[in-house]
Protein backbone atom coordinates (compact mmCIF):
# COMPACT_ATOMS: atom_id res chain seq x y z
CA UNK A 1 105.56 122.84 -19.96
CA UNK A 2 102.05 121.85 -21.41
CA UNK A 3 103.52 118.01 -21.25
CA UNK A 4 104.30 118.53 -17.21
CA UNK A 5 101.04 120.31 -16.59
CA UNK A 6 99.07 117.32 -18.23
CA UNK A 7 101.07 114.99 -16.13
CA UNK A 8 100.47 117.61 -13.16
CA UNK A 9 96.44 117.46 -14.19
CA UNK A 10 95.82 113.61 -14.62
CA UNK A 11 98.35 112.88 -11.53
CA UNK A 12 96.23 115.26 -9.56
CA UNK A 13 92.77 113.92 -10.84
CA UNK A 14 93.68 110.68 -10.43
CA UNK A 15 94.27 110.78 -6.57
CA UNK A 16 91.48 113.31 -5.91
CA UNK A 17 89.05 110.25 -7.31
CA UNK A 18 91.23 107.17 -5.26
CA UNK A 19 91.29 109.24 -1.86
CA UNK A 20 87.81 109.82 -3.00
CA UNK A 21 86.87 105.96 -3.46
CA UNK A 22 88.88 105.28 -0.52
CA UNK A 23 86.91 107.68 1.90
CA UNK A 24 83.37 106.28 0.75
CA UNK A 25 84.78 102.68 1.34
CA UNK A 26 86.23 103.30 4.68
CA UNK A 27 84.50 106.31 5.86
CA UNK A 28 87.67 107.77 7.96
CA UNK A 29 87.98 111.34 8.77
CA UNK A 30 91.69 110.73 7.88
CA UNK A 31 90.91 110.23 4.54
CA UNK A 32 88.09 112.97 4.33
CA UNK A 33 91.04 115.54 5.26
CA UNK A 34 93.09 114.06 2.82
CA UNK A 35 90.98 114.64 0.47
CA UNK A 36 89.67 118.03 1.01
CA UNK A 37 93.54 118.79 0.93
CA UNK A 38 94.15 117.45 -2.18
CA UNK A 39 91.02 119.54 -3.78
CA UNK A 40 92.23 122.68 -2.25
CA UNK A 41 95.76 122.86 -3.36
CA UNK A 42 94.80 121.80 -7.00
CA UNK A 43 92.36 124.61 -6.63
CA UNK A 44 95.49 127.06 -5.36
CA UNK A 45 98.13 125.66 -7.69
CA UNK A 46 95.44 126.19 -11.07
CA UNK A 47 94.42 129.63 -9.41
CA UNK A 48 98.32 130.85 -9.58
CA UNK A 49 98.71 129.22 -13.20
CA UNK A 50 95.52 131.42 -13.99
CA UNK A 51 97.16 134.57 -12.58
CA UNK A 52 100.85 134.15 -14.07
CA UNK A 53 98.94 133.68 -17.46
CA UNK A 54 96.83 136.56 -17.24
CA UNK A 55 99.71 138.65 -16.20
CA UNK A 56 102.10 137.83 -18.65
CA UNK A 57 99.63 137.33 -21.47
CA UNK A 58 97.97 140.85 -20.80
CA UNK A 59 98.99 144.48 -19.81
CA UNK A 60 97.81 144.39 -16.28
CA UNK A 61 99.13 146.67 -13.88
CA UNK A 62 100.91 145.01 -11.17
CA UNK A 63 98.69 146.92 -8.39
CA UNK A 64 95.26 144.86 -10.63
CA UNK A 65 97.60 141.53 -9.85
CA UNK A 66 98.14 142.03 -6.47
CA UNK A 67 95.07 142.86 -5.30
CA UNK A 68 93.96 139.93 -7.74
CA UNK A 69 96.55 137.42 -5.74
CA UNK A 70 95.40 138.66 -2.09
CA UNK A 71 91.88 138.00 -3.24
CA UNK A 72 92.73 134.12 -4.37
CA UNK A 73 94.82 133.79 -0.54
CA UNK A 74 91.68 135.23 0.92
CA UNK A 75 89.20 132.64 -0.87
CA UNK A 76 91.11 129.84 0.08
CA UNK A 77 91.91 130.59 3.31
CA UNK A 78 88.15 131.21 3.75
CA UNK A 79 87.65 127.92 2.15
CA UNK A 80 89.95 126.39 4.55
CA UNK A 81 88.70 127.85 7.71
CA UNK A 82 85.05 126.75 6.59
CA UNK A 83 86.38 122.77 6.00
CA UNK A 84 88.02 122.81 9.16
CA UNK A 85 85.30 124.37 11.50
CA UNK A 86 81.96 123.65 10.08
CA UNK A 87 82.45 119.97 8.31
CA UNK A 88 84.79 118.88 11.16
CA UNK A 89 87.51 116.95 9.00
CA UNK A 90 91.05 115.58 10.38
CA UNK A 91 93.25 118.73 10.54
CA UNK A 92 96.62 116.41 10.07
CA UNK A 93 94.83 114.40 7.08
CA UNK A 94 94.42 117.92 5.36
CA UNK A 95 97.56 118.69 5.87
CA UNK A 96 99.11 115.48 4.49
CA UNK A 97 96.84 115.49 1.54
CA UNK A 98 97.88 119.69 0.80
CA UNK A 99 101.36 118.29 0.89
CA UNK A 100 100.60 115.50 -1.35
CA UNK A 101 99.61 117.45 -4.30
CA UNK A 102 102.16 120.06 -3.55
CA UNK A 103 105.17 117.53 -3.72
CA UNK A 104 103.94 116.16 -6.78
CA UNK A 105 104.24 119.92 -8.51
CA UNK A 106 107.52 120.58 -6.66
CA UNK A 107 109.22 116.78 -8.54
CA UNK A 108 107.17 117.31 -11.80
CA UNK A 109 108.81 121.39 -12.21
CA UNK A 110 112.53 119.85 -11.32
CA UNK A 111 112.17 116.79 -13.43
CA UNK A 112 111.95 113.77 -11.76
């Protein structure tokens, strides 16, 4: 697993900084969304790996985890809400770039 979350890490990384590099070169709110996307489901996919860990690696009560879990869905759907209404970005380039970093966890977990 540690191999396939490095992979998961530098594959992630590595299109955070190109969407990045792209945005400042073209300056498209596409791209912007894309790339808040990206950011924010690296953020959610670490934030769950952080929360499986601490559950299984400590005694927790399952009531501590859930209310633990609801507060991680409430910070990044606060998160979200804030990107799309205040900074403005391309709603269907944060979509795509969510989807992006999600599809790359979904192929790296069944092996391809």
């Amino acid at each position: 697993m540690t191999k396939k979350n490095n992979l998961f890490n530098l594959i992630s990384i590595n299109l955070t900084i190109i969407t990045y590099l792209i945005f400042l070169y073209s300056k498209e709110m596409f791209i912007q969304g894309v790339f808040f996307g990206i950011v924010l489901s690296y953020l959610n996919i670490k934030s769950t790996e952080i929360i499986a860990k601490l559950f299984t690696k400590t005694q927790k009560t399952k009531a501590f985890m859930f209310i633990l879990t609801i507060l991680k869905i409430l910070l990044l759907a606060g998160i979200a809400i804030f990107l799309l209404r205040n900074l403005s970005i391309d709603l269907i380039g944060f979509l795509t770039g969510f989807s992006v970093i999600l599809f790359v966890f979904i192929l790296l977990n069944q092996g391809k």
